[in-house]
Structures are given as C-alpha cells and as structure tokens.
Protein backbone atom coordinates (compact mmCIF):
# COMPACT_ATOMS: atom_id res chain seq x y z
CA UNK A 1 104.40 118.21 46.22
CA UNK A 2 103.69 117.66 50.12
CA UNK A 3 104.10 121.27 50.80
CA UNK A 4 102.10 122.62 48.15
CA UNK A 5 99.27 119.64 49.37
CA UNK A 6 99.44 120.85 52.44
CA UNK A 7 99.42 124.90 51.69
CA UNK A 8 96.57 124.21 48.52
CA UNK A 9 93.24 124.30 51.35
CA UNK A 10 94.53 127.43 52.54
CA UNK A 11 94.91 129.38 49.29
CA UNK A 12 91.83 127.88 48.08
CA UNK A 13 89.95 129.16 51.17
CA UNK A 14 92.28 132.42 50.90
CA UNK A 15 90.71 133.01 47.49
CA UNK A 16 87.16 132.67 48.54
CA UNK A 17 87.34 134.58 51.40
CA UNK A 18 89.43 137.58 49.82
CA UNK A 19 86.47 137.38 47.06
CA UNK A 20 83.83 138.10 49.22
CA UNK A 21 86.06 140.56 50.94
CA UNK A 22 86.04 142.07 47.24
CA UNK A 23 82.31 142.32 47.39
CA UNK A 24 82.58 144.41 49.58
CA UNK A 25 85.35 146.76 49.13
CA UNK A 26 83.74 147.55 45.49
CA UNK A 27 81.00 149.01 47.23
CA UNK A 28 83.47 151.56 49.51
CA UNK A 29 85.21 152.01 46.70
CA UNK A 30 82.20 153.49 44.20
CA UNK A 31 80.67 155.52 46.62
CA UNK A 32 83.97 157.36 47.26
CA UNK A 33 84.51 157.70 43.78
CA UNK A 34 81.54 159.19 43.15
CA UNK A 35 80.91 161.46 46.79
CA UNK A 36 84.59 161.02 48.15
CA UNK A 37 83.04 159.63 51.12
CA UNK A 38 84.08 156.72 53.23
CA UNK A 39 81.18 155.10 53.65
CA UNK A 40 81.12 153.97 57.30
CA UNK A 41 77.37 151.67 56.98
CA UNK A 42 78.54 150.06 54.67
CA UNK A 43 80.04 147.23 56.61
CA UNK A 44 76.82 147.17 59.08
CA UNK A 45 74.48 147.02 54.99
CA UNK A 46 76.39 143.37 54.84
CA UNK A 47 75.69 142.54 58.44
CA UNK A 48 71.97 143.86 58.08
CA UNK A 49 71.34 141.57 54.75
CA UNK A 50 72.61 138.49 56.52
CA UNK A 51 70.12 139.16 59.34
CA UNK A 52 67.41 139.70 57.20
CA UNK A 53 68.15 136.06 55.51
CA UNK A 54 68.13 134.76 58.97
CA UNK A 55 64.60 136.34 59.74
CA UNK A 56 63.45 135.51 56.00
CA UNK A 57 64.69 132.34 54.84
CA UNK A 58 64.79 130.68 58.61
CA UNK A 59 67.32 129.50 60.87
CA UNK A 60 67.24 125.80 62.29
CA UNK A 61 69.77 126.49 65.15
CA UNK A 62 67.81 130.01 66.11
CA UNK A 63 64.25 128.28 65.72
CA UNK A 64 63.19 130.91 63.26
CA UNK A 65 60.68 129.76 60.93
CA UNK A 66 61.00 130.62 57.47
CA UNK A 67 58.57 133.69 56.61
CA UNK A 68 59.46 132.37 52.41
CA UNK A 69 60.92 129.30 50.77
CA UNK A 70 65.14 129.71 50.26
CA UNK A 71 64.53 130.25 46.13
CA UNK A 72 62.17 133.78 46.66
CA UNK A 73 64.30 134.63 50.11
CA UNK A 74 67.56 135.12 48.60
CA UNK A 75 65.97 137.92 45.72
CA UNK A 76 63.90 139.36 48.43
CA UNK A 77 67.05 139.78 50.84
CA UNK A 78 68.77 141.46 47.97
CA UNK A 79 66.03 143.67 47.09
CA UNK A 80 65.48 144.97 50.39
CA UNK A 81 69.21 145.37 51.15
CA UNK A 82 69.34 147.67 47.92
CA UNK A 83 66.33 149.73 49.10
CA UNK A 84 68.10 149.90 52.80
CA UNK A 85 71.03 151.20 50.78
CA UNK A 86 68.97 154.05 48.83
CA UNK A 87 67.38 155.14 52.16
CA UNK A 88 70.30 155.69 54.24
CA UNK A 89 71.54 157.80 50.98
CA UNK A 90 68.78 159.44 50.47
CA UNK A 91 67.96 160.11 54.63
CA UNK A 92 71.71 160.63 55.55
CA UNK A 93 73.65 161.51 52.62
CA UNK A 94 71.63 163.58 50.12
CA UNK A 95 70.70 166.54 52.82
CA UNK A 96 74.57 166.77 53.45
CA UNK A 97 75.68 167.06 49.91
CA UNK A 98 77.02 170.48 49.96
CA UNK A 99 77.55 170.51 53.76
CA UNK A 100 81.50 169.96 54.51
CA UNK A 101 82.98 166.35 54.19
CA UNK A 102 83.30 165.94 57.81
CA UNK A 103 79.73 166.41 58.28
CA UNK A 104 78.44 163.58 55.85
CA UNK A 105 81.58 161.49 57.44
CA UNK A 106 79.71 161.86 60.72
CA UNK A 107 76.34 161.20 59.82
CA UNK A 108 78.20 158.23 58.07
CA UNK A 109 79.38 157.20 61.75
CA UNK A 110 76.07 157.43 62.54
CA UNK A 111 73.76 155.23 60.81
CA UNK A 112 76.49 152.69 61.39
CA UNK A 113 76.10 152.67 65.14
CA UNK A 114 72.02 152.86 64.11
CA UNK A 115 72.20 149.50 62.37
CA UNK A 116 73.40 148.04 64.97
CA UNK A 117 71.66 149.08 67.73
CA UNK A 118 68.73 148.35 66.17
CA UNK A 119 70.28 144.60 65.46
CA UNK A 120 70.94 144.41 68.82
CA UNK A 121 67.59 145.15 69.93
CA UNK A 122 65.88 142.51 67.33
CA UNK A 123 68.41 140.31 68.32
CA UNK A 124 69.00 140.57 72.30
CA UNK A 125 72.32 140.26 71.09
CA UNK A 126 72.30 136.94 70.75
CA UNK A 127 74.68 135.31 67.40
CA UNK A 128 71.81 133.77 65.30
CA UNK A 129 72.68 130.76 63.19
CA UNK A 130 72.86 131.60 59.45
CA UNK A 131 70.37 130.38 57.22
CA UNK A 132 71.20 126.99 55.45
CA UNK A 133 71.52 127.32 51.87
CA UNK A 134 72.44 123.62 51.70
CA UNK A 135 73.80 123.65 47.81
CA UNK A 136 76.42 126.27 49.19
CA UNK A 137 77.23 124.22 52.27
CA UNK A 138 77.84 120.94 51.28
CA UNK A 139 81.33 119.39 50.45
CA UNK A 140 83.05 118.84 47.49
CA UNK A 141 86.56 117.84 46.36
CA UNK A 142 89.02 119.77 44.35
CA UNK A 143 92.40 119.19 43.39
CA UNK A 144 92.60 116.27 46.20
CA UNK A 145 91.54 118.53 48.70
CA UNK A 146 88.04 118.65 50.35
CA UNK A 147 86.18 122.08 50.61
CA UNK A 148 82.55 123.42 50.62
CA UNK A 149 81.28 123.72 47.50
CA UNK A 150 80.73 127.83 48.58
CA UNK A 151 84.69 127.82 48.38
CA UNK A 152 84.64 126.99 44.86
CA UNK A 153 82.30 129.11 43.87
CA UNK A 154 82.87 131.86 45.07
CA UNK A 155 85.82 133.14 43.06
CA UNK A 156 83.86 132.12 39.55
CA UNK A 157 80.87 134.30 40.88
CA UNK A 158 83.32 137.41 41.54
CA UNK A 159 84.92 136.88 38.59
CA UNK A 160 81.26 137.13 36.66
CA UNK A 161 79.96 140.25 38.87
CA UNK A 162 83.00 142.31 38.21
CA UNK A 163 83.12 141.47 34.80
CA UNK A 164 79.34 142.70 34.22
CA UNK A 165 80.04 145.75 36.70
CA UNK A 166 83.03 146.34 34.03
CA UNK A 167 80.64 146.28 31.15
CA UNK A 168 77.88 148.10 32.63
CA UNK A 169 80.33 151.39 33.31
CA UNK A 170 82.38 151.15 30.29
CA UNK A 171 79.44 150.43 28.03
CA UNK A 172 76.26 151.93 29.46
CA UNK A 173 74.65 155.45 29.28
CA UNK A 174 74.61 155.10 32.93
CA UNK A 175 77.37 154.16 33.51
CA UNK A 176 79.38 156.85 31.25
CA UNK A 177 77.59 159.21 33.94
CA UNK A 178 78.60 157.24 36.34
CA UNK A 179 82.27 158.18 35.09
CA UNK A 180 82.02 161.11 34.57
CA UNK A 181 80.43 162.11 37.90
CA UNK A 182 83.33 160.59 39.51
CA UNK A 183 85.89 162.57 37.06
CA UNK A 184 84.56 166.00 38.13
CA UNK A 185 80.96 166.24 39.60
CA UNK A 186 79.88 169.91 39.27
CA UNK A 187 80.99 170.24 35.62
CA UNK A 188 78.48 166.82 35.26
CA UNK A 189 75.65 168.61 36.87
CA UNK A 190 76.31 171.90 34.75
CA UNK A 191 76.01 168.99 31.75
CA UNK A 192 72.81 168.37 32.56
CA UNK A 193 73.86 164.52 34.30
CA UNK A 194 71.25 163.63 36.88
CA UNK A 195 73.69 163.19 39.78
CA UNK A 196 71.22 161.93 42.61
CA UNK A 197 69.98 159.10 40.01
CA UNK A 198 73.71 158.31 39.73
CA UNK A 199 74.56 158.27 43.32
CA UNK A 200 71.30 155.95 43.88
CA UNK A 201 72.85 153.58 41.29
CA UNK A 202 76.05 153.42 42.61
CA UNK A 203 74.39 153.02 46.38
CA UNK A 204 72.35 150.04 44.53
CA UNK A 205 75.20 148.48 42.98
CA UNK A 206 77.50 148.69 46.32
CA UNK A 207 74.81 147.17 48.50
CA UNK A 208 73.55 144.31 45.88
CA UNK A 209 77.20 143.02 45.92
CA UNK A 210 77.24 143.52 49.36
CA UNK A 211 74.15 141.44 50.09
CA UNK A 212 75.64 138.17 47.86
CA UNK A 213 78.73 138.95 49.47
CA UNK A 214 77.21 138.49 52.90
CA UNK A 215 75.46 135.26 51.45
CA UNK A 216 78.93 133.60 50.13
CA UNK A 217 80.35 134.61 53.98
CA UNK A 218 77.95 133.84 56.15
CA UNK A 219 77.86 130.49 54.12
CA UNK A 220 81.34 130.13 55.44
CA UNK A 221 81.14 131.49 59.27
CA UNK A 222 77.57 131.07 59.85
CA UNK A 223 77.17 133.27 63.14
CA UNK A 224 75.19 136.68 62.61
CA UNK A 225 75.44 139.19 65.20
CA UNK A 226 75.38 142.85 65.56
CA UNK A 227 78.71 143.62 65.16
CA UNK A 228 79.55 140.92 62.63
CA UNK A 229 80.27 143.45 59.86
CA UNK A 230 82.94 145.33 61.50
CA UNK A 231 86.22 143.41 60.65
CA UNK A 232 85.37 142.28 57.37
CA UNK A 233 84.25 145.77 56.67
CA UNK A 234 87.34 147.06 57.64
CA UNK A 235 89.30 144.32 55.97
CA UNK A 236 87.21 145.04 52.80
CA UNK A 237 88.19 149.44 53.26
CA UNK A 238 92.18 148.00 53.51
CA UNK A 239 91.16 146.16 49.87
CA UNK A 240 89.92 149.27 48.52
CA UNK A 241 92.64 151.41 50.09
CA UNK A 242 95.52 148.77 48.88
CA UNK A 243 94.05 148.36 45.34
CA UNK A 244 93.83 151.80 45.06
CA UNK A 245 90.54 153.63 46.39
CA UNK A 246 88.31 154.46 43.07
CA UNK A 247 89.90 151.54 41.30
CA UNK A 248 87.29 148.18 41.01
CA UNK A 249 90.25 145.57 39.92
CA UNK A 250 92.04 146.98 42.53
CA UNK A 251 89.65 146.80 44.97
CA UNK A 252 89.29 142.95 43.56
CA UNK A 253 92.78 142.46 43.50
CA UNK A 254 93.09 143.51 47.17
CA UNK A 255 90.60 141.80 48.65
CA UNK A 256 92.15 138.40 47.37
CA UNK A 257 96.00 139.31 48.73
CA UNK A 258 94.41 140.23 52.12
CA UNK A 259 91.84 136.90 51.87
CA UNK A 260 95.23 134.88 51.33
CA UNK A 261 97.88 135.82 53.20
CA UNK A 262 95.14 135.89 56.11
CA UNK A 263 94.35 132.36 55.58
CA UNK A 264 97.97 131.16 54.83
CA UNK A 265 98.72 133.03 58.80
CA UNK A 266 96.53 131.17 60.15
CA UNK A 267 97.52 127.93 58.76
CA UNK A 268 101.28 128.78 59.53
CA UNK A 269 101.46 126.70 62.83
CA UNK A 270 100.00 123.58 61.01
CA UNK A 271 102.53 123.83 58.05
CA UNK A 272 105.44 124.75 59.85
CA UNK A 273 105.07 121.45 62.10
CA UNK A 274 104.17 119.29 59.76
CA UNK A 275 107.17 120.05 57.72
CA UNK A 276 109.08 120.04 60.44
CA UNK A 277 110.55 123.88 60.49
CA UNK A 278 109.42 124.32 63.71
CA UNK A 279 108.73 121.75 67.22
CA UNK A 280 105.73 123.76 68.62
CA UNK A 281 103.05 125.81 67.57
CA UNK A 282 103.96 129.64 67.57
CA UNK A 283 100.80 131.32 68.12
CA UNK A 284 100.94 132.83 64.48
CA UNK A 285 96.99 132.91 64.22
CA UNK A 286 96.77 135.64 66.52
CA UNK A 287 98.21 137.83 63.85
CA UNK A 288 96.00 137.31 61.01
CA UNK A 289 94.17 139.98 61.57
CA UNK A 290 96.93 142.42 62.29
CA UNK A 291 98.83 141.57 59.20
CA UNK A 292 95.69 143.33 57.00
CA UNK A 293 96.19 146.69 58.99
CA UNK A 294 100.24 146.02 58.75
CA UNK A 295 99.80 146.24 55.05
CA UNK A 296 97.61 149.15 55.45
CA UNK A 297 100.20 151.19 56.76
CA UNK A 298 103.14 150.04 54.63
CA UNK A 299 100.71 151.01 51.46
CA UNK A 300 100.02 154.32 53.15
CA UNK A 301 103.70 155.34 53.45
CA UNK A 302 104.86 153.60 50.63
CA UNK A 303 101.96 154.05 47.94
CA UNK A 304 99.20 156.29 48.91
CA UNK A 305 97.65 155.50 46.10
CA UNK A 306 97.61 152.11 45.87
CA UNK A 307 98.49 149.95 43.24
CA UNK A 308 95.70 151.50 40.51
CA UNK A 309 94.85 154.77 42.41
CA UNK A 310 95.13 157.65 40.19
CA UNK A 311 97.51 160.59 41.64
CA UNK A 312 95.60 163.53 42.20
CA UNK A 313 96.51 167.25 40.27
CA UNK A 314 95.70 170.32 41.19
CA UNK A 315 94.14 172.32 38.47
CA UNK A 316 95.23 175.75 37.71
C-alpha cells in the first residue's frame, strides 16, 4: 500500500500529461492520414495558441493586461488557432499538393521555423507567464493524494473529445469523406468528394485539439516561449508513430504510455529511496526524455506500424 501511495501522484500526473500529449498527436496523426504528410507546425500551432492566451486573456507575472475577460478568451484563442491552422494549409500546403512529398515536407520545415521567429520577435524571447485560468490551477485531493484540479480533468476531457471525434468520422457525411480521402484520395476526387473542404476540416480539427491541449499544458508548466512546442511536439509524433500513425486510439493510447512512464522516470530517485532500494539518488530524471525516443526506435524495428497501424499493400 506504501508503494503504490507513493507511485499513485506520478501515474496520476503521467495520465494527464500523456492526455494532452494525445491532443496533440491526433492532430499529426489526421493530417498524415489524409496528405501523408508529417506535419512539422504543428508543434509550433500549440506553442502559438498558448501565446495568444497570454496576449489575450493576460498574464500577471508578464504584466500583460487582458485585451478580454478569461470566459470569451479561451473561444477566441481557439478560433483563431483554427483559422492559423487553415492558413498555413491553405498558404503552404494546398499550392504543393501535387508537387513531390519532399517539397510540402520542406515547406512544412518552414512555417515551423516562421512561427517561431515571429514568437521570438513579439516576445524578445523572453518565457512569458501563462495565463491563470484559476479553476484549472487550484488544488484538489484524489485518492489521498493532492493534485491540481487540471490533473484530474484532463483525462475525462480526452476521453470526451475523442469520443465525439469517433462519432463525428464514423457517423458524419463529413466525416465518411474524411475516410475515404484517407483510404485512397484520387479515386475520392474522381467521386466527386471535395478534398480541399476535407483537408480544411481535418486542419480544423488537429489545431482545435491542439489549442485545448496547449490550455490543459500550459496549465501545468506555465512558461511560454518560442520554442516551447518542440519536445512535446515531438513527444506527441512518437504517440502517433507508437500507436500507429493514421490510428486516433492509438495515437491516444500512446500519448498516455509515453505521459507515464515519463513521469514514473522522473519520480524513480524519490521512490527508490524512500523504499529503500537504493542509498542515493541516481540521476534517473535526466532520462525521461530519452526514454520517449528509446521507444521510438524499438517500435521502429520491432513494429513499424505500431500497435493499430494498418500494413500497407501494394496494388496490382
């Protein structure tokens, strides 16, 4: 009972934190589903909607003042996070369609090293304090151990987005295009499917989940600074990739291993000497972060796939 006490804040924050890594990864995931395309911005979309909440719902420790109250803030973040979304498909993407897949891969590249140059330039490249959104940050506790009430939540919230993404593409005249874009896109154009209206919804959907995914996060570390997306971006593409790229529970599913056994490494030290295994701290937060690319390449060589990814056949 000790053990599991003492290993219990760690999973719980584990959860959370693989969640919102979840968020993310369903939005690499779509867009490569639908264009095959790794979409490099994507990670620099999450860091671009939690500066926006900084600049729009105000930041005490930054001395922004809010330009709208929190309750019309958080909508407006999302909105305009969706409609940054649709313009960097639309300017970067769409005029590349037919070009070869290392073209659009660059251009990819490229409006991620955009987004944050121009954060750095708003910025002075200076970490601005999150935005308080004080029913998020405040303390509750669960199962005898104290947490923020984001912790909590988070999970429950995931659970409800995926479950109406799920419903939306299985029951949905847009989102049977949506599937069958993704199955084989030229025979869905020669159908008559309007493919740019479902690449713009699957753009929308990526960054939307994106944007309260950078909310739940930035609730948790609340630091914003121009290169704040890269490692959970990348942590997010190892979700997809481990799940199975293409797959949305498996993106889901991957995004809450990695959140775990990332927390649970950084925890090690603290368990192992208060149980006793061990007389002084090993250092074993330093590899937290390697572990997620560890797992990357054991999934590569082992499962290519990933756990749901569909093996591709060549058609005769």
């Amino acid at each position: 009972m000790e053990f599991l006490d003492l290993i219990m804040p760690y999973i719980l924050a584990g959860i959370s934190v693989g969640g919102q890594y979840a968020l993310i990864a369903i939005g690499y995931t779509m867009v490569y589903g639908i264009l095959r395309l790794i979409n490099f911005a994507h990670a620099d979309v999450f860091m671009v909607a939690g500066l926006m909440m900084v600049y729009i719902g105000g930041s005490v420790g930054a001395g922004i003042m809010a330009l709208l109250p929190l309750w019309l803030a958080i909508p407006v973040v999302i909105v305009l996070t969706m409609l940054l979304a649709f313009g960097i498909e639309r300017a970067a993407y769409k005029p590349l369609r037919t070009a070869p897949r290392m073209s659009i891969m660059v251009s990819a590249i490229g409006v991620s090293y955009l987004l944050q140059n121009m954060a750095l330039y708003i910025t002075g490249g200076l970490p601005k304090p999150y935005t308080v959104i004080a029913w998020f940050s405040t303390s509750m506790t669960f199962l005898g151990v104290t947490i923020k009430r984001v912790t909590l939540i988070t999970p429950f919230l995931v659970i409800a987005l995926v479950f109406a993404l799920v419903m939306l593409i299985n029951h949905t005249k847009i989102g049977m295009a949506t599937r069958a874009v993704a199955k084989d896109f030229d025979t869905s154009r020669l159908m008559g499917i309007k493919i740019d209206s479902v690449i713009s919804m699957t753009f929308f959907i990526g960054s939307f989940l994106a944007a309260v995914g950078s909310m739940l996060y930035f609730s948790n570390f609340p630091m914003v600074t121009p290169v704040v997306g890269a490692m959970p971006g990348l942590k997010a593409f190892v979700a997809a990739v481990f799940g199975g790229i293409g797959s949305i529970p498996g993106a889901v599913l991957g995004g809450v291993i990695i959140g775990v056994c990332e927390s649970v490494i950084k925890g090690l030290d603290t368990i192992l000497l208060t149980t006793g295994v061990i007389k002084a701290p090993l250092e074993l937060t330093t590899f937290s972060d390697a572990f997620t690319f560890i797992l990357l390449i054991v999934i590569l060589i082992f499962k290519p796939t990933g756990l749901f990814g569909e093996k591709a056949t060549d058609k005769v």
